[in-house]
C-alpha atoms as a PDB file:
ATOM      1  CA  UNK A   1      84.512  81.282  65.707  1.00  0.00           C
ATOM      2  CA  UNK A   2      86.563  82.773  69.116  1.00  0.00           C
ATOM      3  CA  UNK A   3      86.677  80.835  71.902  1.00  0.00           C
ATOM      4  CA  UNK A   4      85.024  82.519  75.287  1.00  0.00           C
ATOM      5  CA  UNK A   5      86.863  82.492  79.022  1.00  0.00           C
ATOM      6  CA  UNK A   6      84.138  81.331  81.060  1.00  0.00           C
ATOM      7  CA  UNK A   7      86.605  81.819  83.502  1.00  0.00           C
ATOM      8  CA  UNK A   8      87.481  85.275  83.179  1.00  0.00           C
ATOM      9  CA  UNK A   9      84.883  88.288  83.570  1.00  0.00           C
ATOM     10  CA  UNK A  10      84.254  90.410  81.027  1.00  0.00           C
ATOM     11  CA  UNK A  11      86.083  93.711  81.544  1.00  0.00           C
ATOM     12  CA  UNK A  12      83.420  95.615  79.950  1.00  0.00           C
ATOM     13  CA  UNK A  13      80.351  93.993  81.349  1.00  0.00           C
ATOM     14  CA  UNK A  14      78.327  96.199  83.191  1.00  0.00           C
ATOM     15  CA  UNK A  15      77.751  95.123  86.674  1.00  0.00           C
ATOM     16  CA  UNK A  16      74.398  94.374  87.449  1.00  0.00           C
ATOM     17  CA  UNK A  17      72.639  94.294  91.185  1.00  0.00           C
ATOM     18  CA  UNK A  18      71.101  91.145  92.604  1.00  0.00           C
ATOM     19  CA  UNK A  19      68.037  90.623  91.414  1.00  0.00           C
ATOM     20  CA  UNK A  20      65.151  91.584  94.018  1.00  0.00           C
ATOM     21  CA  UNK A  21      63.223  88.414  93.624  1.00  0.00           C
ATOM     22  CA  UNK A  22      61.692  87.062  96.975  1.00  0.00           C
ATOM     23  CA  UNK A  23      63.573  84.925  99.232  1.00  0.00           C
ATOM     24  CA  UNK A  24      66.433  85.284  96.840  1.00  0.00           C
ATOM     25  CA  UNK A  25      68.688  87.376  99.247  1.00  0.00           C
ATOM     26  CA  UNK A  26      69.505  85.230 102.265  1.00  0.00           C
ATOM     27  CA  UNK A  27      73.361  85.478 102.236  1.00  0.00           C
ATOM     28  CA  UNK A  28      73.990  83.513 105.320  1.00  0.00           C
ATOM     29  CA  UNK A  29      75.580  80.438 103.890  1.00  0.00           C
ATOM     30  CA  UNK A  30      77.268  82.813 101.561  1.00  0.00           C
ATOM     31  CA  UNK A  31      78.876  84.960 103.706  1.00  0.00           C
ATOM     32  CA  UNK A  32      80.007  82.131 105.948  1.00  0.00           C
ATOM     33  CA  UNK A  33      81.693  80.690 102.910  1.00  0.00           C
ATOM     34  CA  UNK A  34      83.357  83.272 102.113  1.00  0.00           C
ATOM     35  CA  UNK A  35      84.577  84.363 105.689  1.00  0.00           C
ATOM     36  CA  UNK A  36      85.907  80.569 105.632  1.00  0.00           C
ATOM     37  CA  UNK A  37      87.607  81.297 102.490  1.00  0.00           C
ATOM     38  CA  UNK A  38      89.320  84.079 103.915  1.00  0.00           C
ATOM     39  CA  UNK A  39      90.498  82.983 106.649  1.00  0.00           C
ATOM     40  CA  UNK A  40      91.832  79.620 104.642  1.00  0.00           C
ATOM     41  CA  UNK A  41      93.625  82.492 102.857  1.00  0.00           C
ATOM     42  CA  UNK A  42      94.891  84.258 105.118  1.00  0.00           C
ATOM     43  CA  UNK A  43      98.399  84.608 106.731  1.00  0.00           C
ATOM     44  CA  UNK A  44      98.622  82.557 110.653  1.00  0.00           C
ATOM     45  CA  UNK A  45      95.767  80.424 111.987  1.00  0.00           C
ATOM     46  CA  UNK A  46      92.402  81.471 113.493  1.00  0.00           C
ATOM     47  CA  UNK A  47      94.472  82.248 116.614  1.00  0.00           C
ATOM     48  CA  UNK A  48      95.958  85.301 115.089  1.00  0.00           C
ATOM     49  CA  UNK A  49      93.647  86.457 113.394  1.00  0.00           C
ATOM     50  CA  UNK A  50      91.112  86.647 116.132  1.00  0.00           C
ATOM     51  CA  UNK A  51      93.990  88.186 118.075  1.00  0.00           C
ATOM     52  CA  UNK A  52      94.313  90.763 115.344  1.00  0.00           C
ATOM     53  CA  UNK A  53      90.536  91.580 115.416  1.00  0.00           C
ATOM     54  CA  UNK A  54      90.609  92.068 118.988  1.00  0.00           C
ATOM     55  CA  UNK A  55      93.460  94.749 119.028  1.00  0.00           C
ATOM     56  CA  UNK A  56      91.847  96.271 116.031  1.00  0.00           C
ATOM     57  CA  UNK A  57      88.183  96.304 117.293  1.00  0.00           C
ATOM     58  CA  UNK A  58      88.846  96.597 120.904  1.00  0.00           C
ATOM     59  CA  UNK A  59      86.628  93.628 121.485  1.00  0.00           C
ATOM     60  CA  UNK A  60      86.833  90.123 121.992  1.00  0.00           C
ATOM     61  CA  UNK A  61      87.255  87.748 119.366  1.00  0.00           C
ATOM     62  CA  UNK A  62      88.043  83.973 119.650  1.00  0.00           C
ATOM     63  CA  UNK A  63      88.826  81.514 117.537  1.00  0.00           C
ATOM     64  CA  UNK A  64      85.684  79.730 117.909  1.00  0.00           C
ATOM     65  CA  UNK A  65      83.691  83.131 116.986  1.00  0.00           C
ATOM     66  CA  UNK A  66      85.504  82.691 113.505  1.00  0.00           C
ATOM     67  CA  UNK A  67      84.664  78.791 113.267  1.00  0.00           C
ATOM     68  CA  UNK A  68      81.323  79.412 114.011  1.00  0.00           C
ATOM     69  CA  UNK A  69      81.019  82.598 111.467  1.00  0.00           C
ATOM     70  CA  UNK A  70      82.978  80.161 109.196  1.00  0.00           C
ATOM     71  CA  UNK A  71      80.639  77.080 109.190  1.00  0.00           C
ATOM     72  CA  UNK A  72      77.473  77.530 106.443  1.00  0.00           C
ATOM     73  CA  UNK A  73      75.522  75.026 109.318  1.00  0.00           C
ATOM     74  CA  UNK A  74      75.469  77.547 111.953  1.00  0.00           C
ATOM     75  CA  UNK A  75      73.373  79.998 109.946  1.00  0.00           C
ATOM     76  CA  UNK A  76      72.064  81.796 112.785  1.00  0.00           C
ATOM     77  CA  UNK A  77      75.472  82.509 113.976  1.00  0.00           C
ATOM     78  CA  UNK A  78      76.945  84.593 110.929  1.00  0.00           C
ATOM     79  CA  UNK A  79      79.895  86.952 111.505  1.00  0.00           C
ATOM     80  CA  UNK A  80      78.241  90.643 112.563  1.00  0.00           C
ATOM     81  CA  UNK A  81      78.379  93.105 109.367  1.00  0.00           C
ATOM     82  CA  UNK A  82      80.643  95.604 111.728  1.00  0.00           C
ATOM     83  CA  UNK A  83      83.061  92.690 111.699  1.00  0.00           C
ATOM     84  CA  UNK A  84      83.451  92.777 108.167  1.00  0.00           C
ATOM     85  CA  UNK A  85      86.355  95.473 108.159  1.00  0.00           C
ATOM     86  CA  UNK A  86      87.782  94.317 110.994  1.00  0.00           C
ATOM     87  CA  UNK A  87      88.382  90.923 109.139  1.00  0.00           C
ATOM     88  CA  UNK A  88      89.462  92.255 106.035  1.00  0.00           C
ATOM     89  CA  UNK A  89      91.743  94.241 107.846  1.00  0.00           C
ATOM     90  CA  UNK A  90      93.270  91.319 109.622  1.00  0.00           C
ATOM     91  CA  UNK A  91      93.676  88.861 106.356  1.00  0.00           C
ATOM     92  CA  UNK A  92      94.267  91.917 104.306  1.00  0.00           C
ATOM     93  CA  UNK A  93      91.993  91.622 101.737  1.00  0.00           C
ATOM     94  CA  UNK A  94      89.097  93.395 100.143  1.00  0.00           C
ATOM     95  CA  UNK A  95      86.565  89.984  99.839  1.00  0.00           C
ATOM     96  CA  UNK A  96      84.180  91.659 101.772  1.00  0.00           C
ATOM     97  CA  UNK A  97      83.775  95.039 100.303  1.00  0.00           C
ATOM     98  CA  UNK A  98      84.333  93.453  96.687  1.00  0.00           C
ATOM     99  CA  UNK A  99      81.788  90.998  97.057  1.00  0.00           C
ATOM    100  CA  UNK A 100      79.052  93.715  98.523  1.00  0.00           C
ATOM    101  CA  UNK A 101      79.790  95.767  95.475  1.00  0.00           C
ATOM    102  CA  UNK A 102      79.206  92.908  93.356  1.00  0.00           C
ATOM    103  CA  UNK A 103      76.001  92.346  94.980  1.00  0.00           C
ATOM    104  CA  UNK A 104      74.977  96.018  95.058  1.00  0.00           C
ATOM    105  CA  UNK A 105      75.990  95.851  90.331  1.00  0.00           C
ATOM    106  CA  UNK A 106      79.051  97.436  91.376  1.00  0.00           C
ATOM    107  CA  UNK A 107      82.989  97.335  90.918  1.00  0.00           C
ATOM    108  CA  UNK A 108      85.029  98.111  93.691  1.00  0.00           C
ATOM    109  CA  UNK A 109      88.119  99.892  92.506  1.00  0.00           C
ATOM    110  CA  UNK A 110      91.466 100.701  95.525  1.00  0.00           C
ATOM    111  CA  UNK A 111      94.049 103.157  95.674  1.00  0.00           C
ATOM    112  CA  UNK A 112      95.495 103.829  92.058  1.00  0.00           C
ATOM    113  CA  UNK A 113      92.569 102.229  90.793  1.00  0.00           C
ATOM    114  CA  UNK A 114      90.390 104.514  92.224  1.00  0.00           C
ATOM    115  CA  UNK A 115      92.085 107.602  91.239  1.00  0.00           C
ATOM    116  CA  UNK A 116      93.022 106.336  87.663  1.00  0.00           C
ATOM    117  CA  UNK A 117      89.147 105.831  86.773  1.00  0.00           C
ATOM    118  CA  UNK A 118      88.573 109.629  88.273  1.00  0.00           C
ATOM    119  CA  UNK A 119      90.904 110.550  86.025  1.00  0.00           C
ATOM    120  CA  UNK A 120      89.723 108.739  83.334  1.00  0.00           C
ATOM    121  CA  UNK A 121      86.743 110.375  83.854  1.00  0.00           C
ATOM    122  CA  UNK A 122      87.756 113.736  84.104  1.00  0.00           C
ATOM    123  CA  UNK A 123      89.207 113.308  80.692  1.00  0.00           C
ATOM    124  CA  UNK A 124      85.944 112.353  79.233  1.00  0.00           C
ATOM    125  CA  UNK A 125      84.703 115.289  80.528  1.00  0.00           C
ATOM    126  CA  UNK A 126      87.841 117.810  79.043  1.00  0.00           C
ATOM    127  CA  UNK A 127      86.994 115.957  75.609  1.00  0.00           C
ATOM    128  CA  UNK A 128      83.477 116.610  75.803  1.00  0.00           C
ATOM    129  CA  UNK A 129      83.830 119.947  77.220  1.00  0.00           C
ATOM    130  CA  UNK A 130      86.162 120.518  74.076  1.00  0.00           C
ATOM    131  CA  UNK A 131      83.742 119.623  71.582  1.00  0.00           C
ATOM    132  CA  UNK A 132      81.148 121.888  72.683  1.00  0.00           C
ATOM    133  CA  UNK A 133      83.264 124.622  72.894  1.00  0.00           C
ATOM    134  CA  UNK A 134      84.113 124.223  69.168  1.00  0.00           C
ATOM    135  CA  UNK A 135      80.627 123.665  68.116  1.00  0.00           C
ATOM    136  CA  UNK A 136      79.952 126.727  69.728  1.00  0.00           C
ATOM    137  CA  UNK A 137      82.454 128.610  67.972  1.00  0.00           C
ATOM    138  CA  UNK A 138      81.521 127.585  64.558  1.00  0.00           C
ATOM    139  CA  UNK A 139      77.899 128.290  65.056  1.00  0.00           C
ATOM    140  CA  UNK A 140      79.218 131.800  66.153  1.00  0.00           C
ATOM    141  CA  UNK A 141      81.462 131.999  63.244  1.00  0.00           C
ATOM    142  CA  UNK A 142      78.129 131.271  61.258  1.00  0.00           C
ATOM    143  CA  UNK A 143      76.233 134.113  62.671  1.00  0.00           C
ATOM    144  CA  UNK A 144      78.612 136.714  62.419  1.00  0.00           C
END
């Protein structure tokens, strides 16, 4: 019998949404997890990074905005959703936007990824496109 990763997601697993149960979708602790997680991940302290935010948003930031969007106790204080670039920007990640896709039963795919799935796609869609054609011809080929 093989042996399972329960560590590693299945590649081929279809991403599902959140299921729309009630009370099931307050993210607040969530989210402030994770914005501590990236921030714990990210390059210079809280300093910086709320520096970085404030040159890229053109608003204030402080360090003590991040704590408190940070700390899963201070639920009614959760970072703004039009922060959420802003941050990911700063850290350079994508924690945000992968983690709303995963929410929403989606995969968030970047760059090369992005364009190598189109592609992928579009190839599907030649082979397909093929087979028809062909079909079509012998059933012509038939009738003549």
């Amino acid at each position: 019998m093989a042996r399972r990763d329960r560590y590693t997601a299945d590649l081929f697993e279809v991403p599902q949404p959140a299921a729309p149960l009630p009370a099931s979708m307050d993210y607040r602790s969530e989210v402030a997890a994770l914005v501590g997680q990236v921030l714990k991940n990210a390059d210079g302290d809280r300093y910086e990074i709320a520096a970085r935010m404030g040159r890229l948003s053109g608003a204030e930031v402080s360090k003590y905005m991040l704590d408190a969007w940070a700390s899963e106790a201070r639920d009614a204080y959760n970072m703004p959703f039009y922060q959420a670039p802003v941050l990911e920007t700063a850290c350079d990640t994508h924690a945000f936007s992968n983690w709303m896709a995963d929410k929403r039963g989606g995969r968030l795919l970047i760059g090369r990824e992005a364009l190598n799935a189109e592609l992928g796609k579009l190839e599907r869609l030649k082979e397909d496109a093929g087979k028809k054609i062909r079909e079509l011809k012998k059933l012509m080929g038939e009738l003549e």
